[in-house]
Protein backbone atom coordinates (compact mmCIF):
# COMPACT_ATOMS: atom_id res chain seq x y z
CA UNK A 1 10.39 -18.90 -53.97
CA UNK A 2 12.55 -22.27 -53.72
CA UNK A 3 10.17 -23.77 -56.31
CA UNK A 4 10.64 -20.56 -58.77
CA UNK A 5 14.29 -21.07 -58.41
CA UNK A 6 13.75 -24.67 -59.21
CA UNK A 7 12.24 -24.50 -62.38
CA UNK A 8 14.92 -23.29 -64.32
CA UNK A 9 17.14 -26.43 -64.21
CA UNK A 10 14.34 -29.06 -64.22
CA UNK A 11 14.70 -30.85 -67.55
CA UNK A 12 11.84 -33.29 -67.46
CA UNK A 13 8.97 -31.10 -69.13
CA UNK A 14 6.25 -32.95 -67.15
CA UNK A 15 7.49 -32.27 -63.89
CA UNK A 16 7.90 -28.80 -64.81
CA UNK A 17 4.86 -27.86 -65.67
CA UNK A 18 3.56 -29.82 -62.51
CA UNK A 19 5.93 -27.28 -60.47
CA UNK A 20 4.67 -24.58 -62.68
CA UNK A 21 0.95 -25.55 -61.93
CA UNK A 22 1.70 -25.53 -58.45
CA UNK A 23 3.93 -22.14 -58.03
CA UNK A 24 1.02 -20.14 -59.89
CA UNK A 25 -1.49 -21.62 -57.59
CA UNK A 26 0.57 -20.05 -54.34
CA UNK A 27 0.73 -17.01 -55.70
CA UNK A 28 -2.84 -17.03 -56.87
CA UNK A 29 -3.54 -17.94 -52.97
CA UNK A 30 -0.98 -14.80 -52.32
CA UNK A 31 -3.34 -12.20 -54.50
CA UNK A 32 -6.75 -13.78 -54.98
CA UNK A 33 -7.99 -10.61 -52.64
CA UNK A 34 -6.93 -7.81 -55.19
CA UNK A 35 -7.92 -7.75 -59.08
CA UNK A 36 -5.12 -4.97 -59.28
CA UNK A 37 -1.86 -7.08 -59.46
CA UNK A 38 -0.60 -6.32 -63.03
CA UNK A 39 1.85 -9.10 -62.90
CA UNK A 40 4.96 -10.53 -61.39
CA UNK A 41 8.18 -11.26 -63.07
CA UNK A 42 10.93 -14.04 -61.18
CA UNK A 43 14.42 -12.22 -63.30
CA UNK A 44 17.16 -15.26 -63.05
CA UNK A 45 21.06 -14.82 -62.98
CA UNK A 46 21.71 -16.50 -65.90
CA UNK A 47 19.16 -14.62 -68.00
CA UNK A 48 15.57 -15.42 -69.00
CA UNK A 49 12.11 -14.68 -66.42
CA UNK A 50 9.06 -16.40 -65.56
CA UNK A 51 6.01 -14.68 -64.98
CA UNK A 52 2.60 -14.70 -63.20
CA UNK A 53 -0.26 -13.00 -64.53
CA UNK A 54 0.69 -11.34 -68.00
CA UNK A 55 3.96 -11.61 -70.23
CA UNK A 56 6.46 -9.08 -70.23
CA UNK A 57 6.48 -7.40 -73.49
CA UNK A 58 10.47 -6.98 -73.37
CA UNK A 59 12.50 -9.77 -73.03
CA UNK A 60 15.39 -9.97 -69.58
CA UNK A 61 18.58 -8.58 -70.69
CA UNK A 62 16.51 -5.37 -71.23
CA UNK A 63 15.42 -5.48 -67.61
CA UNK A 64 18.59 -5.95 -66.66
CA UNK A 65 20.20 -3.11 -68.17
CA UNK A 66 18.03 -0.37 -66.79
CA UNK A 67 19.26 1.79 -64.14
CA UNK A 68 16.79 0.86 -61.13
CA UNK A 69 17.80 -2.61 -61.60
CA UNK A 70 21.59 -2.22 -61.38
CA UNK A 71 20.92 0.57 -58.19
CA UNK A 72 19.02 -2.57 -56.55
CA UNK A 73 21.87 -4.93 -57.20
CA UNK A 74 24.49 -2.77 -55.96
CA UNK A 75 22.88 -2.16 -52.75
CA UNK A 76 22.61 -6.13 -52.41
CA UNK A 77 19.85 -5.70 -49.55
CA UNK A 78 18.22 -9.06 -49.33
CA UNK A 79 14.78 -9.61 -48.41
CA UNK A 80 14.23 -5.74 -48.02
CA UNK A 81 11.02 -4.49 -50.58
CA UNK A 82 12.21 -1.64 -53.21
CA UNK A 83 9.54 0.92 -54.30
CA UNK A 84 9.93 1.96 -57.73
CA UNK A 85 6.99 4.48 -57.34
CA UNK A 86 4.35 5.20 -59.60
CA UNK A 87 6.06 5.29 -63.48
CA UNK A 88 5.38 4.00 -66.51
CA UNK A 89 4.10 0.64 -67.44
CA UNK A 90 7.19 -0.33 -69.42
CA UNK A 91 7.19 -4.08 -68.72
CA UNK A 92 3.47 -5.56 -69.39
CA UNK A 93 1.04 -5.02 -72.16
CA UNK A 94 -2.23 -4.80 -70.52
CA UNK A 95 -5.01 -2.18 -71.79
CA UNK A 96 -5.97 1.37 -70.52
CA UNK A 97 -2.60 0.44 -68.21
CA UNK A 98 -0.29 3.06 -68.72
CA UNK A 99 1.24 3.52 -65.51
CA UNK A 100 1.99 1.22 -62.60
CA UNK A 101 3.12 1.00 -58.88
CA UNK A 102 6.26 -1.22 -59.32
CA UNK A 103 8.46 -3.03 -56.44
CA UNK A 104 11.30 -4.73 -56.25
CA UNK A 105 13.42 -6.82 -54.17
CA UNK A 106 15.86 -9.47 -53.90
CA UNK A 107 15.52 -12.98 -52.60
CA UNK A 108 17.68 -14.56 -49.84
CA UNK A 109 16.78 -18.29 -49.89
CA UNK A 110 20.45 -20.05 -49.95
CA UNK A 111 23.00 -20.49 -52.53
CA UNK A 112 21.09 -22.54 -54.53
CA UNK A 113 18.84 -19.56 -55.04
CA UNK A 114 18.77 -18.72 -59.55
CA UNK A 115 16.37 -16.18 -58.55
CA UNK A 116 18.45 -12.77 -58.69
CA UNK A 117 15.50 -9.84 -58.58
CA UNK A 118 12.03 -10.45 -58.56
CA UNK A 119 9.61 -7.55 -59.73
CA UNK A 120 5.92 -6.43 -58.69
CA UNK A 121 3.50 -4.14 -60.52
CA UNK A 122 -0.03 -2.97 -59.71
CA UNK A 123 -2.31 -0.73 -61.49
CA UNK A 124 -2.05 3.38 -60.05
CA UNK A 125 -5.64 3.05 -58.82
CA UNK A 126 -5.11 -0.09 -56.11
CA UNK A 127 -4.39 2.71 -53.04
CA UNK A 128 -7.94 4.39 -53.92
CA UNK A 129 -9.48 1.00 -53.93
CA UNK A 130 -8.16 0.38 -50.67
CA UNK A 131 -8.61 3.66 -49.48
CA UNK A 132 -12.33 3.84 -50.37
CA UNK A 133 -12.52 0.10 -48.24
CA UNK A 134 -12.19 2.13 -45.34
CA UNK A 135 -15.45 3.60 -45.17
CA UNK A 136 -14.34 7.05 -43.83
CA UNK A 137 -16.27 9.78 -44.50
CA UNK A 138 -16.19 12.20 -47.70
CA UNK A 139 -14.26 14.73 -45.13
CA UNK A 140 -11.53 12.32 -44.92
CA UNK A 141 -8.30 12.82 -47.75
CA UNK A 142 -5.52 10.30 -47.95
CA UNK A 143 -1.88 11.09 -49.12
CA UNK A 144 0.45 8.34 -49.89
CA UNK A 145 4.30 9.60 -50.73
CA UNK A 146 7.51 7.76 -51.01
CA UNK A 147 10.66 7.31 -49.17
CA UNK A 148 11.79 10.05 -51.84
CA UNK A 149 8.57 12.48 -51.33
CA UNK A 150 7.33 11.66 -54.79
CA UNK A 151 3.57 11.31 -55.03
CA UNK A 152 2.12 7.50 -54.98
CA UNK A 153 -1.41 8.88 -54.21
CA UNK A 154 -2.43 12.57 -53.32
CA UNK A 155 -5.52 13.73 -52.20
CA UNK A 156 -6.85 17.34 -53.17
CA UNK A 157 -5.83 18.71 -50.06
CA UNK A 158 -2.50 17.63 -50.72
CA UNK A 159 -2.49 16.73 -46.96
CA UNK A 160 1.62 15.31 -47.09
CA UNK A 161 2.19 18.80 -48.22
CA UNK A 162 0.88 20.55 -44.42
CA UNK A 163 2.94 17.71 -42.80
CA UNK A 164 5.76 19.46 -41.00
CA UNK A 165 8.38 17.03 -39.46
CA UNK A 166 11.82 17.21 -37.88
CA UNK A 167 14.42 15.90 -39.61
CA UNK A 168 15.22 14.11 -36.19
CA UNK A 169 12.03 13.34 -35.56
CA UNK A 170 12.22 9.09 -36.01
CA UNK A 171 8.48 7.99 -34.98
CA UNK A 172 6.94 6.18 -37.60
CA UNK A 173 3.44 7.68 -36.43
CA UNK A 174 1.69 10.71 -34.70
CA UNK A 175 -0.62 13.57 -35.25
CA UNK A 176 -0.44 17.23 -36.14
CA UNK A 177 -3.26 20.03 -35.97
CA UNK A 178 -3.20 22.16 -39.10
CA UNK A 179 -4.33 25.62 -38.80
CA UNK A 180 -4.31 28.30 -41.62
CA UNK A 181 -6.91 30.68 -42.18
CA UNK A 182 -10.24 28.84 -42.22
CA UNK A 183 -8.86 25.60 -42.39
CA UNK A 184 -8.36 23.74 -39.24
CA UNK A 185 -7.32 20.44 -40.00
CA UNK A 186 -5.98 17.39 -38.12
CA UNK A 187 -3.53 15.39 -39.39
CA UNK A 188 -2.17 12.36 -38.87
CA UNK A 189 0.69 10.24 -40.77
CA UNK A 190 2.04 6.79 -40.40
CA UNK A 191 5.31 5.38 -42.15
CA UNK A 192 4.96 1.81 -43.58
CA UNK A 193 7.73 -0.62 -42.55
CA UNK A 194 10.14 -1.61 -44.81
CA UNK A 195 8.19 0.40 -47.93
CA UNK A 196 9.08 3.39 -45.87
CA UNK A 197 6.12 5.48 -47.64
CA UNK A 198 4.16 7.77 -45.22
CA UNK A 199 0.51 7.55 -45.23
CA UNK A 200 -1.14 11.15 -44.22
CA UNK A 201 -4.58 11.51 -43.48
CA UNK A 202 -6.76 14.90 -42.73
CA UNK A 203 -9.26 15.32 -41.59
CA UNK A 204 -11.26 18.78 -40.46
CA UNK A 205 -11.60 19.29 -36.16
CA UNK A 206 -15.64 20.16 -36.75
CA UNK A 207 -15.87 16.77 -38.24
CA UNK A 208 -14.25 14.99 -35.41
CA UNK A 209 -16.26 17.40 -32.69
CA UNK A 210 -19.58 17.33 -34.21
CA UNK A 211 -21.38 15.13 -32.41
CA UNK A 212 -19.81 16.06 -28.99
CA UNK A 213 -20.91 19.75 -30.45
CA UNK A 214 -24.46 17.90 -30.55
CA UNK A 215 -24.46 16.13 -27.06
CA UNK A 216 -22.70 19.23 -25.27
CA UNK A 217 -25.47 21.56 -26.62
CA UNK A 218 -28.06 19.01 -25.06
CA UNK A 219 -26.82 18.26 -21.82
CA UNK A 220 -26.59 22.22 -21.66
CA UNK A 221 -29.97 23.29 -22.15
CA UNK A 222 -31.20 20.22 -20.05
CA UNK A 223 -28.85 20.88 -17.51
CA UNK A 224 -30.03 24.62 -17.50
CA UNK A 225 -33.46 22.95 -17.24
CA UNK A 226 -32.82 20.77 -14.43
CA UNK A 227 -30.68 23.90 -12.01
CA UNK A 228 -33.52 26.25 -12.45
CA UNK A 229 -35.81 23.76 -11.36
CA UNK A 230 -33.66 22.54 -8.97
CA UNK A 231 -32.91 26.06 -6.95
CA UNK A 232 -36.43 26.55 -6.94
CA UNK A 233 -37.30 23.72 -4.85
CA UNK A 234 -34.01 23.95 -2.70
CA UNK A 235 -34.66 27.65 -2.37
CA UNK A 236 -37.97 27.14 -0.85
CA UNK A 237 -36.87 23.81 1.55
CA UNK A 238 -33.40 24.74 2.40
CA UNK A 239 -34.36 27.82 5.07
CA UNK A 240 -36.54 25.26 7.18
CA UNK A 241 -34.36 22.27 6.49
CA UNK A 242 -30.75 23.68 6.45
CA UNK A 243 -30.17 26.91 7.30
CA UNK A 244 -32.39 27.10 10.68
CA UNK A 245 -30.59 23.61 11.60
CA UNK A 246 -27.03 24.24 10.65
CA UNK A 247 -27.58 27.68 12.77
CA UNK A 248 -29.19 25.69 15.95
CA UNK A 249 -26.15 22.99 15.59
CA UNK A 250 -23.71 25.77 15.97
CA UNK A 251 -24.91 27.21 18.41
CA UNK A 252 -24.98 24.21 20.21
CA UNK A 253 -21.36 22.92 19.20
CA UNK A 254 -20.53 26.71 20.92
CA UNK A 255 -21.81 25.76 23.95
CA UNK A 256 -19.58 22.54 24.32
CA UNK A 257 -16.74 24.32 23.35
CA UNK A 258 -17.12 26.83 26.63
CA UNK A 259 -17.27 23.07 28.37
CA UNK A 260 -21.53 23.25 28.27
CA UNK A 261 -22.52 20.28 27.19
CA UNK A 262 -26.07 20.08 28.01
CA UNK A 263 -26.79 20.36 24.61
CA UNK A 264 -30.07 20.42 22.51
CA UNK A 265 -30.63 19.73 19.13
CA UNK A 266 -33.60 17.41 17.21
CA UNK A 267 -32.30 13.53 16.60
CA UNK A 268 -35.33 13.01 14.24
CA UNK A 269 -34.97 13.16 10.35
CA UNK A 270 -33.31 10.75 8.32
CA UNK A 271 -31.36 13.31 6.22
CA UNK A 272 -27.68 14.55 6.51
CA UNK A 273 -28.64 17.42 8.81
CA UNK A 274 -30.30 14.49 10.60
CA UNK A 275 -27.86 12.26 10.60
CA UNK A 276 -25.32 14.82 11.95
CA UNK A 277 -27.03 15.68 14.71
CA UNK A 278 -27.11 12.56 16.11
CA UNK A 279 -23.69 12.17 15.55
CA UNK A 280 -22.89 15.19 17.65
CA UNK A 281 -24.76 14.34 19.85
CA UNK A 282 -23.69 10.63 20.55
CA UNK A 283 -19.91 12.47 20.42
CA UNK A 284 -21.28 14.88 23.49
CA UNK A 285 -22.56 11.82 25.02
CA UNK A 286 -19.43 10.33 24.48
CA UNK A 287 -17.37 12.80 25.74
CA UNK A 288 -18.95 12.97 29.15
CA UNK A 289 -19.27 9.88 29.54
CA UNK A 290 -14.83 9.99 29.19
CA UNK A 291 -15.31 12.75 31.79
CA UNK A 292 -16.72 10.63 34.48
CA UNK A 293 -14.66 8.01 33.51
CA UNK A 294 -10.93 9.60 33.78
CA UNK A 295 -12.60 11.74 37.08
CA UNK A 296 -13.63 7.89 38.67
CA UNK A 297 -10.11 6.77 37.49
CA UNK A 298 -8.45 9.31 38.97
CA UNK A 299 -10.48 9.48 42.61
CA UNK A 300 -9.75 6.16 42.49
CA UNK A 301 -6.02 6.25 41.71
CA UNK A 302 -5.50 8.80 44.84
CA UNK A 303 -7.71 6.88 46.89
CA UNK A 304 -5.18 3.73 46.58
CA UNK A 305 -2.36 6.26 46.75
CA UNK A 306 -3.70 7.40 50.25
CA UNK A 307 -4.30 3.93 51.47
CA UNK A 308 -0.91 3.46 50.75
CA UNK A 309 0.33 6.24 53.52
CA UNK A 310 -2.52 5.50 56.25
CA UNK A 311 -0.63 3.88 58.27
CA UNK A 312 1.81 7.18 58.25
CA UNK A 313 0.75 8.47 61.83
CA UNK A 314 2.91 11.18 63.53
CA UNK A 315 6.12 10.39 61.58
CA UNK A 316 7.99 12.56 63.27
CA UNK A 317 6.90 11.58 66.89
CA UNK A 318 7.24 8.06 65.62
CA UNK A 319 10.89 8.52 64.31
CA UNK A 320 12.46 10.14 67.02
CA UNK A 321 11.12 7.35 69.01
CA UNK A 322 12.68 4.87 67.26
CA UNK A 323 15.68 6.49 67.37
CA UNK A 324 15.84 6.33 71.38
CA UNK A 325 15.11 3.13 70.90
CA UNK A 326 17.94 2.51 68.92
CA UNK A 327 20.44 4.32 71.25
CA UNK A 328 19.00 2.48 74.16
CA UNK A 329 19.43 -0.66 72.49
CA UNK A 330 23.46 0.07 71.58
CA UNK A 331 23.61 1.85 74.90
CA UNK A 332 22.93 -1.85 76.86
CA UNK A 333 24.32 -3.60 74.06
CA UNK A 334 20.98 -4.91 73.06
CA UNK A 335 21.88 -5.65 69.14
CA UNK A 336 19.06 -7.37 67.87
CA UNK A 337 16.55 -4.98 69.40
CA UNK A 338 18.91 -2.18 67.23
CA UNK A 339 19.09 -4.40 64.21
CA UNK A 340 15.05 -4.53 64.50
CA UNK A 341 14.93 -0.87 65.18
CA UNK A 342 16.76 0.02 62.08
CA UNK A 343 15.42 -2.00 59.72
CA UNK A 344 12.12 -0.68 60.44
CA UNK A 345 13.56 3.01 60.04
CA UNK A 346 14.81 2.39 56.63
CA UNK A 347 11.25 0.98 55.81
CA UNK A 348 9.74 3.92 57.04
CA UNK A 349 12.15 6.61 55.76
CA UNK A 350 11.68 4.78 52.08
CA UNK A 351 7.56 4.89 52.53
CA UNK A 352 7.28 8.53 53.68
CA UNK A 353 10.21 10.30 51.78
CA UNK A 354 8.38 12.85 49.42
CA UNK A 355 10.87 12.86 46.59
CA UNK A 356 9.96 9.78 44.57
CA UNK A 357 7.20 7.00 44.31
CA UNK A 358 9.87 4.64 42.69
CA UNK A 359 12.46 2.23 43.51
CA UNK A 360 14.69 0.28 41.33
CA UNK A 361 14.56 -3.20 41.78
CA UNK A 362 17.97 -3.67 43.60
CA UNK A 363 16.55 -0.96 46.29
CA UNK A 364 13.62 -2.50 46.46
CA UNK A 365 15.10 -5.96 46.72
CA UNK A 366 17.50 -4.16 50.10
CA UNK A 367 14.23 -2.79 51.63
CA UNK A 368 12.62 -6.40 51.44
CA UNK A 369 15.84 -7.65 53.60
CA UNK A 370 15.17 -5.34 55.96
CA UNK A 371 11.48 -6.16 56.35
CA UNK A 372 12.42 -9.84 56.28
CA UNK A 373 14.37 -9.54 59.27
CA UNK A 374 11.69 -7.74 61.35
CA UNK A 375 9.65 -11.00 60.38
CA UNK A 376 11.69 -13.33 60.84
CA UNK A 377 12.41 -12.02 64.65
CA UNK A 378 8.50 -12.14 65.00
CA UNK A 379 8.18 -15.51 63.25
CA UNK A 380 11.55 -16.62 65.46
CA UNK A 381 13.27 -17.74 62.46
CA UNK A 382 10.80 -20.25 60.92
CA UNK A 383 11.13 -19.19 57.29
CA UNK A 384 13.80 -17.61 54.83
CA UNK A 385 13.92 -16.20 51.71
CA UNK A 386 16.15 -16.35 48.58
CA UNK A 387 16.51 -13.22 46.25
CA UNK A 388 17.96 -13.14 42.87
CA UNK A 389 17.32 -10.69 39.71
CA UNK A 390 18.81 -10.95 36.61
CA UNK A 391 21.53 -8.08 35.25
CA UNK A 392 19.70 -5.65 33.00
CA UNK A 393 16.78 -5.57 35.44
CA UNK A 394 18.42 -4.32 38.29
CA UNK A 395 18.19 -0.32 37.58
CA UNK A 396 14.65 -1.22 36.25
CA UNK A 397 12.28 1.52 37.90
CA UNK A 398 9.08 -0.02 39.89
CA UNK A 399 6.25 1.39 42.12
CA UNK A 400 6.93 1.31 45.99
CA UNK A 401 5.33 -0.53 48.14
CA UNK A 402 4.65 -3.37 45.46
CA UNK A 403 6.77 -6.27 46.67
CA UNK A 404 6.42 -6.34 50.26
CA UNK A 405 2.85 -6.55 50.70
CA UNK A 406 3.17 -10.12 48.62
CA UNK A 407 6.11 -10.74 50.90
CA UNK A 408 3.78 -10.00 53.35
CA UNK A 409 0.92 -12.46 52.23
CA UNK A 410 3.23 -15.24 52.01
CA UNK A 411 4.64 -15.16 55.11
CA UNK A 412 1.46 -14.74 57.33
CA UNK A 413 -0.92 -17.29 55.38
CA UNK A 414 1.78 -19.71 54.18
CA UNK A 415 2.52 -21.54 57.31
CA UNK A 416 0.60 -24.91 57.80
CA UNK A 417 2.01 -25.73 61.27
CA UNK A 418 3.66 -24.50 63.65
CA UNK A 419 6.63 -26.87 63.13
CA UNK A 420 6.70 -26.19 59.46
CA UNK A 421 9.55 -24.18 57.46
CA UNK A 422 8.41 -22.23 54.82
CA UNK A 423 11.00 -20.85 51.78
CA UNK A 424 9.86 -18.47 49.82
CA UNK A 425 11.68 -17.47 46.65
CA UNK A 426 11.51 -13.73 45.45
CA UNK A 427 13.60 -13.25 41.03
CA UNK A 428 13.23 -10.55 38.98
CA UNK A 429 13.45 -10.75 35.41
CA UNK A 430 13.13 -9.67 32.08
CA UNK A 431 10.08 -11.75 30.32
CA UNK A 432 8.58 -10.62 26.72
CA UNK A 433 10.01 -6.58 27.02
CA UNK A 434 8.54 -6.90 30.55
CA UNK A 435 9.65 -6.54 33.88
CA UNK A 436 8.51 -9.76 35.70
CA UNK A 437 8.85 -10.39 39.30
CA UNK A 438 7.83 -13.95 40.66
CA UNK A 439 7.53 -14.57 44.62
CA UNK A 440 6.95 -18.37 45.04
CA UNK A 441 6.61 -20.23 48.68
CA UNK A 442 5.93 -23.54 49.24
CA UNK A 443 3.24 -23.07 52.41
CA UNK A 444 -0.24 -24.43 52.62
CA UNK A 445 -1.49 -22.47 49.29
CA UNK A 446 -4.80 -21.07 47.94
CA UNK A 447 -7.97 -22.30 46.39
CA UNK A 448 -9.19 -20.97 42.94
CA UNK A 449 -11.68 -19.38 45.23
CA UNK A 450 -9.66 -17.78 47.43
CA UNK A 451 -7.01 -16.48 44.56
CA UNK A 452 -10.46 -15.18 43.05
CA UNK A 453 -11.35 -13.16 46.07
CA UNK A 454 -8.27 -11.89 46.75
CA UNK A 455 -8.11 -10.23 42.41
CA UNK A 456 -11.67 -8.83 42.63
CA UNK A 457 -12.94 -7.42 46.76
CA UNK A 458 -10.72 -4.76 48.02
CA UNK A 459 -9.97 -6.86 51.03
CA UNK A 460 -7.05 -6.11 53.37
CA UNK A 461 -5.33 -7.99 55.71
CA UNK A 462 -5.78 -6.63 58.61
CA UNK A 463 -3.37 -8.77 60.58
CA UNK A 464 -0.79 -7.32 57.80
CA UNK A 465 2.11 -4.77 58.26
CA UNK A 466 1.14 -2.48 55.73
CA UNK A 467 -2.79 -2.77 55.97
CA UNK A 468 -2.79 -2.55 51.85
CA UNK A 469 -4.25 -5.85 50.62
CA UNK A 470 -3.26 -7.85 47.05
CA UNK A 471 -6.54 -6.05 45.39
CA UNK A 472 -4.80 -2.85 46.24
CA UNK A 473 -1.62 -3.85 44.64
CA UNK A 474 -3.22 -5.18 41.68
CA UNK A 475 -5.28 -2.41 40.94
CA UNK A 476 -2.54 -0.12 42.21
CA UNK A 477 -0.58 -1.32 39.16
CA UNK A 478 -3.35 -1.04 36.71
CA UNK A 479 -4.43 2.70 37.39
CA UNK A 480 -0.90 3.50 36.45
CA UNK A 481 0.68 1.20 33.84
CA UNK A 482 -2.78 -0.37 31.91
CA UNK A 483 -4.72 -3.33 32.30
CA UNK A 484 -2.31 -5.40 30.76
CA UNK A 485 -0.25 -5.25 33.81
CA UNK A 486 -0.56 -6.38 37.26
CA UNK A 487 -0.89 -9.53 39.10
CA UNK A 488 -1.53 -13.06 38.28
CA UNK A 489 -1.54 -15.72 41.20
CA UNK A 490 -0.80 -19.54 40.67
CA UNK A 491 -1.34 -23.13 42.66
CA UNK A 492 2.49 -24.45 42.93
CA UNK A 493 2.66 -28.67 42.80
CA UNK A 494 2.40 -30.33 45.23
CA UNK A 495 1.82 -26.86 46.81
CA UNK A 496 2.26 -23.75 47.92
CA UNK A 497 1.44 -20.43 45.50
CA UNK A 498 3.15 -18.50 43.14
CA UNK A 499 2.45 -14.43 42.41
CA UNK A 500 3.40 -13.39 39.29
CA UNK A 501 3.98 -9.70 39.18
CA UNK A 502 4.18 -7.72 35.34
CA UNK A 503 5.26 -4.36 34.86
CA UNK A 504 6.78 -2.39 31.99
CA UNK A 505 10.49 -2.29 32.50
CA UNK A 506 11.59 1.31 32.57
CA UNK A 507 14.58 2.94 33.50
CA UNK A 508 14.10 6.32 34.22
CA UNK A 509 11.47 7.18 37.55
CA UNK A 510 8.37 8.22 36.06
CA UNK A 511 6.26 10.51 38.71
């Protein structure tokens, strides 16, 4: 467009026609893929045109004083395309051309732009041309109307005419389905940028739905074909295949539910009924096999539980004895033989009291004092033993009878001599969401062997207080919290041992 613009105030002829040559060979390039371009025409400000393809047959002050070209000045769009619809071929003398598509528009290319309004005109026919490039079928109709709703190019269904659109309705494409007597018609439009002319196509539904009319009809009869033949053969295999075996498997699933489960159904047969017999039966297999599992489990939970209490013999015979004892003992002023006396009351009072199988930590930490000092009187002094726990442990809940038998353990195998002290060193702590109770010494110590034995034989100590054994306690733990808890025991440097006890930390008793 710059060049066009150019050539009106270039004064040397032979680099005007050079600019010339060159502008007609871009807009050659521009059109060389339609033979319907009736011609082009670039309408300067100060008067005069140039043209591309064939001469104007009026000269430019005439252009300039018809109405569409003042309308298209006034509205000073630039750069925005002008339809001046289908009318008559006014401007170019070419043959058997009477009418022509015409455009307009003006250029925005700068101030030094000359060019004011440059005008397009193709013959009426170019939309059929294109239209008929389409290869749609001879059901197809195209309707192509202007921003006004005059006619560029109507079909003989006059399609644009059954379009029905709001006047809010601002999509520049959809679809419609026209229906009105026989015809049934769809429809679909699409407004050209810019141009703003709607292109409407129809098109009739049987057209569209032909072949799917074809392939439905098909599938239908061969899908007819294939269910009769198919219920004949199931009809005859299904009562000895299915039914019989879906009847036997309830019957047998029946059974299990009244708590039966000797159970009998055939595990042969690859197919589903097959295949789900086996599965129920693997699950009643399964389920018994639970059964014994949470019956052992339990047998064995009670049978710890009353290991625990064996050593409860006549309680009653045995605490009213102990009480003489202790009045005895403050009758002659005998206090150690009362201090002895009590403590092992309060032991036995906390083993046999019904109400309970828990102690918090700081009652459990009071009742290993008290067995302490029955010790240490036996022992005559020769160990002693530190206690700590940390804060938000101490109303942590814990089994009975967990503690002391470790207590227990380190004071009877810990001592190396006779001469020796031994300090043993009982904390309670939080550790991981845990409640984690170490009791270290730093006596003689274990082997890996012996640390072994003492985790897997439910071997007691029969020289012990308690009779209950670290296996006991151990799996004491496990039957009620999981395997994840229990015991773990360590070698100490340079020696002695270290048992690491790990419960959940709870804080409500738990029966």
């Amino acid at each position: 467009m710059m060049d066009v613009s150019e050539l009106k105030s270039i004064d040397n002829l032979q680099v005007r026609l050079t600019t010339q040559k060159q502008v007609e060979l871009k807009l050659e390039n521009y059109f060389n893929y339609t033979t319907d371009l009736i011609g082009i025409v670039f309408i300067y400000k100060e008067g005069d045109y140039f043209y591309y393809k064939n001469p104007p047959r009026i000269k430019a002050e005439e252009i300039r004083s018809m109405d569409w070209y003042e309308d298209i000045l006034e509205q000073n769009i630039k750069n925005k395309v002008a339809t001046l619809d289908c009318t008559d071929n006014f401007l170019f003398s070419v043959s058997r051309t009477s009418k022509a598509v015409s455009f307009a528009a003006i250029p925005d290319i700068g101030k030094q732009n000359n060019v004011e309004l440059v005008y397009f005109a193709f013959r009426p026919n170019a939309f059929e041309r294109i239209y008929s490039q389409l290869n749609l079928s001879d059901d197809w109709s195209i309707d192509i109307t202007s921003q006004d709703g005059s006619s560029v190019l109507q079909s003989p269904t006059s399609a644009s005419q059954m379009l029905l659109l709001r006047e809010d309705d601002e999509r520049s494409y959809g679809y419609q389905r026209y229906q009105n007597g026989k015809e049934d018609l769809l429809l679909t439009y699409y407004t050209v940028p810019n141009l703003k002319w709607r292109v409407t196509g129809s098109v009739p539904y049987k057209t569209l739905t032909r072949d799917i009319d074809i392939a439905t009809r098909y599938v239908s009869i061969i899908f007819v074909i294939i269910a009769i033949l198919f219920f004949s053969v199931f009809f005859g295999s299904s009562l000895s295949t299915v039914i019989m075996p879906v009847r036997n498997l309830i019957h047998e699933m029946k059974k299990v539910e009244t708590g039966n489960f000797s159970i009998c159904v055939p595990l042969t047969g690859k197919n589903e009924i097959g295949q789900l017999n086996r599965s129920f039966s693997d699950m009643v297999k399964r389920i018994k096999e639970l059964i014994k599992k949470v019956e052992h489990k339990e047998k064995e939970k009670i049978q710890l539980e009353i290991k625990s209490l064996q050593y409860q013999i006549n309680p009653h015979f045995l605490f009213n004895t102990l009480n003489t004892i202790t009045t005895m003992a403050d009758t002659y002023g005998v206090d150690n033989v009362k201090r002895m006396t009590e403590s092992l009351t309060r032991l036995l009072i906390n083993t046999l009291e019904k109400h309970g199988a828990y102690n918090t930590v700081e009652q459990s930490f009071e009742l290993l004092r008290n067995y302490e000092y029955i010790m240490g009187v036996k022992y005559s002094g020769r160990f002693s033993v530190q206690y700590s726990y940390e804060r938000d442990v101490r109303d942590a809940y814990l089994l009975k009878m967990i503690v002391q038998p470790i207590l227990e353990n380190a004071i009877i195998h810990g001592f190396e001599d006779v001469f020796m002290q031994l300090h043993i060193m009982i904390h309670a702590c939080s550790n991981e969401g845990d409640l984690l109770i170490t009791v270290a010494d730093d006596g003689v110590g274990m082997s890996q062997q012996q640390i072994l034995e003492l985790l897997t034989n439910d071997a007691e100590n029969k020289r012990g207080f308690n009779k209950l054994g670290i296996y006991n306690v151990h799996k004491r733990i496990q039957l009620n919290y999981g395997q994840q808890y229990g015991l773990e025991i360590l070698q100490r440097e340079p020696k002695g041992t270290e048992v690491r006890i790990r419960l959940p930390k709870l804080f409500r008793e738990e029966e």
